[in-house]
PDB file of N, CA and C in Angstrom:
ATOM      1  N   UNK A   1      82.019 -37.007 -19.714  1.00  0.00           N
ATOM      2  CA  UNK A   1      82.284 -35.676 -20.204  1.00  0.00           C
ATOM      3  C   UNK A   1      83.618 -35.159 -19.677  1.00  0.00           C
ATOM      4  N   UNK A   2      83.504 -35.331 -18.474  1.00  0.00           N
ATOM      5  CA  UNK A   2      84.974 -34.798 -17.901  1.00  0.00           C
ATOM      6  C   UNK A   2      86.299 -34.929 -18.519  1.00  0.00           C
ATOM      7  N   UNK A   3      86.378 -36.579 -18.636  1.00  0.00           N
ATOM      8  CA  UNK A   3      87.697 -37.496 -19.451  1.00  0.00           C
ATOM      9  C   UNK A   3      87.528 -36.809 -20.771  1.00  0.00           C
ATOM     10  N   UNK A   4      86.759 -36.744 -21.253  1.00  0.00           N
ATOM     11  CA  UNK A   4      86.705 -36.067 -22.894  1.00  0.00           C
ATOM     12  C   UNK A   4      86.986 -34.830 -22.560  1.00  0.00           C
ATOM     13  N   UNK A   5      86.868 -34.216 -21.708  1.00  0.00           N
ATOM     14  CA  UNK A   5      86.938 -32.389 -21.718  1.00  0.00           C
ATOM     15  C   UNK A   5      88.384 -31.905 -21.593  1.00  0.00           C
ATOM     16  N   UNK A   6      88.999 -33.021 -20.583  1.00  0.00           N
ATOM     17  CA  UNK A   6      90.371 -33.316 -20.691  1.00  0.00           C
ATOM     18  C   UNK A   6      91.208 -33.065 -21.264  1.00  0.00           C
ATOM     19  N   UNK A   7      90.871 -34.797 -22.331  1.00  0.00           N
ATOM     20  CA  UNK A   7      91.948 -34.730 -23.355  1.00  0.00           C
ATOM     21  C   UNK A   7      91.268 -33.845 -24.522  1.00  0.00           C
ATOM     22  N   UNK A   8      90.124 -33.248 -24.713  1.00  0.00           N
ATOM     23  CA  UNK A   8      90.257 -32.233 -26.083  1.00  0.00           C
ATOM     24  C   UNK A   8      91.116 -31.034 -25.375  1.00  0.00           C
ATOM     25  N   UNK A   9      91.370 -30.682 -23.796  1.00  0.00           N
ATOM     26  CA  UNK A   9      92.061 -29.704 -23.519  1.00  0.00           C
ATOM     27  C   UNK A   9      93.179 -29.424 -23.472  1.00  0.00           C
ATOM     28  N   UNK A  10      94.104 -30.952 -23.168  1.00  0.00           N
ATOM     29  CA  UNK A  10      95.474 -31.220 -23.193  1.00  0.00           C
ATOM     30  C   UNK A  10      95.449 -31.090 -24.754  1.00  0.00           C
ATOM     31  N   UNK A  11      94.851 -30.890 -25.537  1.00  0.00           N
ATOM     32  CA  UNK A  11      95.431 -30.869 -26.820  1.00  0.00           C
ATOM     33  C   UNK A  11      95.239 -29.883 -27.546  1.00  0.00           C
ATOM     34  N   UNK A  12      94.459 -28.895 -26.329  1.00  0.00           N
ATOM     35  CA  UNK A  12      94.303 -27.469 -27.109  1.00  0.00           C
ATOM     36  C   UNK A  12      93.073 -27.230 -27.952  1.00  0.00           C
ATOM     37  N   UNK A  13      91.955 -27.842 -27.584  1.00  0.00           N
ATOM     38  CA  UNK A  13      90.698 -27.640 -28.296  1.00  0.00           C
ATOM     39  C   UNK A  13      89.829 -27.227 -26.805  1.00  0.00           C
ATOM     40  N   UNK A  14      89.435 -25.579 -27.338  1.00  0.00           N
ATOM     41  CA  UNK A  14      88.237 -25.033 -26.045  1.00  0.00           C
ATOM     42  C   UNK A  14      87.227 -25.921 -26.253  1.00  0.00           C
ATOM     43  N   UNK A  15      86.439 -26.096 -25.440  1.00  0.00           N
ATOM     44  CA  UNK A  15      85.017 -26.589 -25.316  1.00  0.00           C
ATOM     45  C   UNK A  15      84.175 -25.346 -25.027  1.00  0.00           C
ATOM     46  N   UNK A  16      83.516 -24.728 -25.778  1.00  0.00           N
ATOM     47  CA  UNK A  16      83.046 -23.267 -25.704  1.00  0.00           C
ATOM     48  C   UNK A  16      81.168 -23.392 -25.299  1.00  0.00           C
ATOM     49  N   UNK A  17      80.802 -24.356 -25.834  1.00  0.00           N
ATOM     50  CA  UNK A  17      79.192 -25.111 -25.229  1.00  0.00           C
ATOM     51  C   UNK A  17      79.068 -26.205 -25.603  1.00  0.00           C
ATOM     52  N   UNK A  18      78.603 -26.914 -24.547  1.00  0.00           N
ATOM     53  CA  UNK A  18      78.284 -28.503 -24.686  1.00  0.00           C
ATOM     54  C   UNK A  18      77.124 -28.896 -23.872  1.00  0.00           C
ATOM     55  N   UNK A  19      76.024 -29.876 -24.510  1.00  0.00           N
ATOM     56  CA  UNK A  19      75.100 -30.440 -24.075  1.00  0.00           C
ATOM     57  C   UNK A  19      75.448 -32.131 -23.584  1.00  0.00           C
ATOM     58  N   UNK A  20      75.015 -32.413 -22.306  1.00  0.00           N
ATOM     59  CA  UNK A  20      75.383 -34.183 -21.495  1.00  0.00           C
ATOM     60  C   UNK A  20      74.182 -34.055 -21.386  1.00  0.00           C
ATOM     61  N   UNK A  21      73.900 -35.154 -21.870  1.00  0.00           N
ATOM     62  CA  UNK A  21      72.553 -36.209 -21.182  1.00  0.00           C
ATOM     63  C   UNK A  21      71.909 -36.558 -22.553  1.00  0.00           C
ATOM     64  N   UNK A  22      70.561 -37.008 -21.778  1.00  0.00           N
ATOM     65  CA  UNK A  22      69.857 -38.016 -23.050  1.00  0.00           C
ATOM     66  C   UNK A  22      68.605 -36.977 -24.069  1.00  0.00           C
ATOM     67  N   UNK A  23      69.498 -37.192 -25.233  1.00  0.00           N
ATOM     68  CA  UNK A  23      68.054 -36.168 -26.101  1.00  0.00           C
ATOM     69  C   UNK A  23      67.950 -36.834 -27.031  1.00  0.00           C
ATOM     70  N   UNK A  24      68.723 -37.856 -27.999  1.00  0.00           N
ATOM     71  CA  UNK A  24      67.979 -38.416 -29.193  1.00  0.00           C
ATOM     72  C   UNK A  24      68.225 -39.865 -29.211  1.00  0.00           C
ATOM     73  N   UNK A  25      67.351 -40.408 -28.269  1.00  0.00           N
ATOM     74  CA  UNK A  25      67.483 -41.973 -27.914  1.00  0.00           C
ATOM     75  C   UNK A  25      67.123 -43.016 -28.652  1.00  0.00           C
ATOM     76  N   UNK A  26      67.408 -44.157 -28.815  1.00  0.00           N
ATOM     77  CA  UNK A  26      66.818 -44.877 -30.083  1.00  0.00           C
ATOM     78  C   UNK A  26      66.645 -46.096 -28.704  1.00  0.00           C
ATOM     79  N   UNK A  27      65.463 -47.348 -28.550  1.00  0.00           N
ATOM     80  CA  UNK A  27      65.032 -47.945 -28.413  1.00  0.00           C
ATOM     81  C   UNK A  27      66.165 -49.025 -27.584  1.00  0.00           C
ATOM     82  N   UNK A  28      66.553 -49.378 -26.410  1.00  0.00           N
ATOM     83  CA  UNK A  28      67.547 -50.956 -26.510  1.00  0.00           C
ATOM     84  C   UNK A  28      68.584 -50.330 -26.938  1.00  0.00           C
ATOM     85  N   UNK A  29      69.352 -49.027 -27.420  1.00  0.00           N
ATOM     86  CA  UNK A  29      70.508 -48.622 -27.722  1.00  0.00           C
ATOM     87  C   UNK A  29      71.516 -47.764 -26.384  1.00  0.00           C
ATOM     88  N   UNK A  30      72.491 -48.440 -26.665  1.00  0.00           N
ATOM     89  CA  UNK A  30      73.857 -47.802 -25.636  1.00  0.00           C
ATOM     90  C   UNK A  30      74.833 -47.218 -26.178  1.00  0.00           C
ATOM     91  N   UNK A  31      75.280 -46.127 -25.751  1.00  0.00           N
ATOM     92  CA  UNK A  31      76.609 -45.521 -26.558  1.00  0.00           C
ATOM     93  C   UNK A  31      76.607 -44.229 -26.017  1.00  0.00           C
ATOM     94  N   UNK A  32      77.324 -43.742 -26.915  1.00  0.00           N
ATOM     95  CA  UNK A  32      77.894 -42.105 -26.408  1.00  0.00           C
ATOM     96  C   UNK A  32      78.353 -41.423 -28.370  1.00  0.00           C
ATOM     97  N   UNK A  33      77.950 -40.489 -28.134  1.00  0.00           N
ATOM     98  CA  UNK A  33      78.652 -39.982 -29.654  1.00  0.00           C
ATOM     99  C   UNK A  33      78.901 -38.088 -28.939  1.00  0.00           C
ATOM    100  N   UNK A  34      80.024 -37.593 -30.098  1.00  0.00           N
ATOM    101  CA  UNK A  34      81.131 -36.749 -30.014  1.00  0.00           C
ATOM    102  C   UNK A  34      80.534 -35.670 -30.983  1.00  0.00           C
ATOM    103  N   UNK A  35      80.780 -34.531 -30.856  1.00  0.00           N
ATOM    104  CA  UNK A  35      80.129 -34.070 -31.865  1.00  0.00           C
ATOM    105  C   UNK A  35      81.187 -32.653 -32.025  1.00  0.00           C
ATOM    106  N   UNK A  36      81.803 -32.428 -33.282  1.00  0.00           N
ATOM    107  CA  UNK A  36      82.849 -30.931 -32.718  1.00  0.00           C
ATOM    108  C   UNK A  36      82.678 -30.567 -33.550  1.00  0.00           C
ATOM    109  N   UNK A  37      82.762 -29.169 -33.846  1.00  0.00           N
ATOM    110  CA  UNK A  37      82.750 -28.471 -34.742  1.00  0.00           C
ATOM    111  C   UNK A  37      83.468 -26.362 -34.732  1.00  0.00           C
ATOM    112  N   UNK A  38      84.200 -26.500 -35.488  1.00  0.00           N
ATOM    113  CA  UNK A  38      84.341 -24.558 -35.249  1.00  0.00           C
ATOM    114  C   UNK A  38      83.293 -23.756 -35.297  1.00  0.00           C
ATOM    115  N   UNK A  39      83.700 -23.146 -34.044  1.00  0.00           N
ATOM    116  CA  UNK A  39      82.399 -22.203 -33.432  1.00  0.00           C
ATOM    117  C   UNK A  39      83.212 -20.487 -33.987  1.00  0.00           C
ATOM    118  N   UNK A  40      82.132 -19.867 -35.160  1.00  0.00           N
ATOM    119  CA  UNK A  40      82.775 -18.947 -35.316  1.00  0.00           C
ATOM    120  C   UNK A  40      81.601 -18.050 -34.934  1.00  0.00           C
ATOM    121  N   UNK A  41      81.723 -16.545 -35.216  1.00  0.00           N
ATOM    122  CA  UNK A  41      80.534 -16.148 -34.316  1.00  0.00           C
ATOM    123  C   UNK A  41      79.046 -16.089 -35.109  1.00  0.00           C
ATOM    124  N   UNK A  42      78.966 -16.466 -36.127  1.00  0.00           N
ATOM    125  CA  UNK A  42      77.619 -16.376 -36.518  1.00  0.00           C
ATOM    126  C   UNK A  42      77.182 -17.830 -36.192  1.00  0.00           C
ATOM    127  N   UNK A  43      78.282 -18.510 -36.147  1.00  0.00           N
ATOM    128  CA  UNK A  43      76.991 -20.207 -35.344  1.00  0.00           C
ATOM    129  C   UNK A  43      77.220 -19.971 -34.332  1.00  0.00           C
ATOM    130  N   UNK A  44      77.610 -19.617 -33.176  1.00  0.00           N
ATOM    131  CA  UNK A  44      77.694 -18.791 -32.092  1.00  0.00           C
ATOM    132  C   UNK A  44      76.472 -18.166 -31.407  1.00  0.00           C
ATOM    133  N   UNK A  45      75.901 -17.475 -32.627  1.00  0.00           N
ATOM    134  CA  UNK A  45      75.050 -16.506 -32.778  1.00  0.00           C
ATOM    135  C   UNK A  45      73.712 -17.073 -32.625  1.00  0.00           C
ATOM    136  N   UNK A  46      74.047 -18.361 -33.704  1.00  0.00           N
ATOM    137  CA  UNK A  46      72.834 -19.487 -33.997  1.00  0.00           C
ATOM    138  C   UNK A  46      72.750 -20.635 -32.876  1.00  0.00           C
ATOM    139  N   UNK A  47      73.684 -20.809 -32.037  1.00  0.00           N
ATOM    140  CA  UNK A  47      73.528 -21.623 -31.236  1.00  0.00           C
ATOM    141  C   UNK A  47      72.816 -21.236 -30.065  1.00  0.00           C
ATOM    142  N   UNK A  48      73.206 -20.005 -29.583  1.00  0.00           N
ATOM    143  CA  UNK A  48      72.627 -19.665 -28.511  1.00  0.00           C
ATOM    144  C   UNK A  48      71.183 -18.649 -28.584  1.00  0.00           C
ATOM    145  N   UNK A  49      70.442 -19.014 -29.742  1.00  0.00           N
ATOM    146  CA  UNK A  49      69.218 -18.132 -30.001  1.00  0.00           C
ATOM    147  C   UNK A  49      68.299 -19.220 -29.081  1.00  0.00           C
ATOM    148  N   UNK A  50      66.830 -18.527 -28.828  1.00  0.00           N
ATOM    149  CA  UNK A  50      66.220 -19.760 -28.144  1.00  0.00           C
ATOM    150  C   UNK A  50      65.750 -20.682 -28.685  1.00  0.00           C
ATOM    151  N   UNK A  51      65.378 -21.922 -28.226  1.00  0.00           N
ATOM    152  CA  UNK A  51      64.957 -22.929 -29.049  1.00  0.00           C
ATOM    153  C   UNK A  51      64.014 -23.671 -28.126  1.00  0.00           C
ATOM    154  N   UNK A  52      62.723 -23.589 -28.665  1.00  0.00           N
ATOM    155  CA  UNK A  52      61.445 -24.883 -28.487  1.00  0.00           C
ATOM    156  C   UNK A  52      61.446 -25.440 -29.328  1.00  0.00           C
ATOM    157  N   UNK A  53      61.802 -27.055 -28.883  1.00  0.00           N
ATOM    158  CA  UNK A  53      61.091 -28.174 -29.367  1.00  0.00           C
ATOM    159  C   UNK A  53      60.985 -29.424 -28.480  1.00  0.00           C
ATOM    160  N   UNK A  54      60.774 -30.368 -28.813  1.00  0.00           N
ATOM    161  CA  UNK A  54      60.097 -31.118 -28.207  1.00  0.00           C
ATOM    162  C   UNK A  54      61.202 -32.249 -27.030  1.00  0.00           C
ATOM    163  N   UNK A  55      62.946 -31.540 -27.925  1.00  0.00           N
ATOM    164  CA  UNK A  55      63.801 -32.554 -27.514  1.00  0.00           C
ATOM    165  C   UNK A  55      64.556 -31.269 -26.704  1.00  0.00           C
ATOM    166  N   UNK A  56      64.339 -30.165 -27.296  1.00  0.00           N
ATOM    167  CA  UNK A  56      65.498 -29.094 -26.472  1.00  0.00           C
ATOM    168  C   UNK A  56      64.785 -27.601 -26.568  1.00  0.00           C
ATOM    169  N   UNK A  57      64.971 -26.984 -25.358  1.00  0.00           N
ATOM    170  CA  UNK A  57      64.083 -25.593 -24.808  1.00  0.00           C
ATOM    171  C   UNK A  57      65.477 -25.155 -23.823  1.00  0.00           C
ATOM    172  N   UNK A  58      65.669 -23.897 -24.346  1.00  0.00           N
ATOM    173  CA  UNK A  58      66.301 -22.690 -23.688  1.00  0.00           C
ATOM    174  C   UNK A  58      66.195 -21.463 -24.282  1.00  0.00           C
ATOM    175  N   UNK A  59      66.506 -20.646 -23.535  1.00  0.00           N
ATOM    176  CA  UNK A  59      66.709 -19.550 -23.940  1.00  0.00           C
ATOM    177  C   UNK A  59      64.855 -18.265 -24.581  1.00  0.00           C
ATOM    178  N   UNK A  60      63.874 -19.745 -23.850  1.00  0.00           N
ATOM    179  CA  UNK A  60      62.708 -19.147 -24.448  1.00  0.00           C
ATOM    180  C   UNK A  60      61.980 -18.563 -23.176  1.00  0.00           C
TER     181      UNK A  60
END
C-alpha cells in the first residue's frame, strides 16, 4: 500500500479512503488488484454509510 500511495501521490492523485487486507479471496489464488475511481460527494456519501455484510461492517 505504501509504494502505491506514493506513486499515485507523486503524480497527484489523493487517496481519500482505502481498504488493505483480505476480503474477496478465491481458493490457491495470489495477487493484489487496484481499484480507483472519482470520489465526488454523493459516492462519498455512499461510501461512508454503514455497511453489514458478511465480507465488510462499519459504520454500524
Amino acid at each position: 500500500y505504501n509504494t502505491a500511495a506514493k506513486l499515485f501521490n507523486h503524480h497527484g492523485i489523493n487517496i481519500t479512503r482505502s481498504l488493505v487486507g483480505n476480503y474477496t479471496t478465491a481458493l490457491d489464488m495470489a495477487g493484489a488488484s487496484i481499484t480507483l475511481c472519482l470520489l465526488d460527494d454523493e459516492i462519498k456519501q455512499h461510501w461512508d454509510s454503514p455497511v453489514h455484510t458478511a465480507a465488510l461492517r462499519w459504520g454500524v
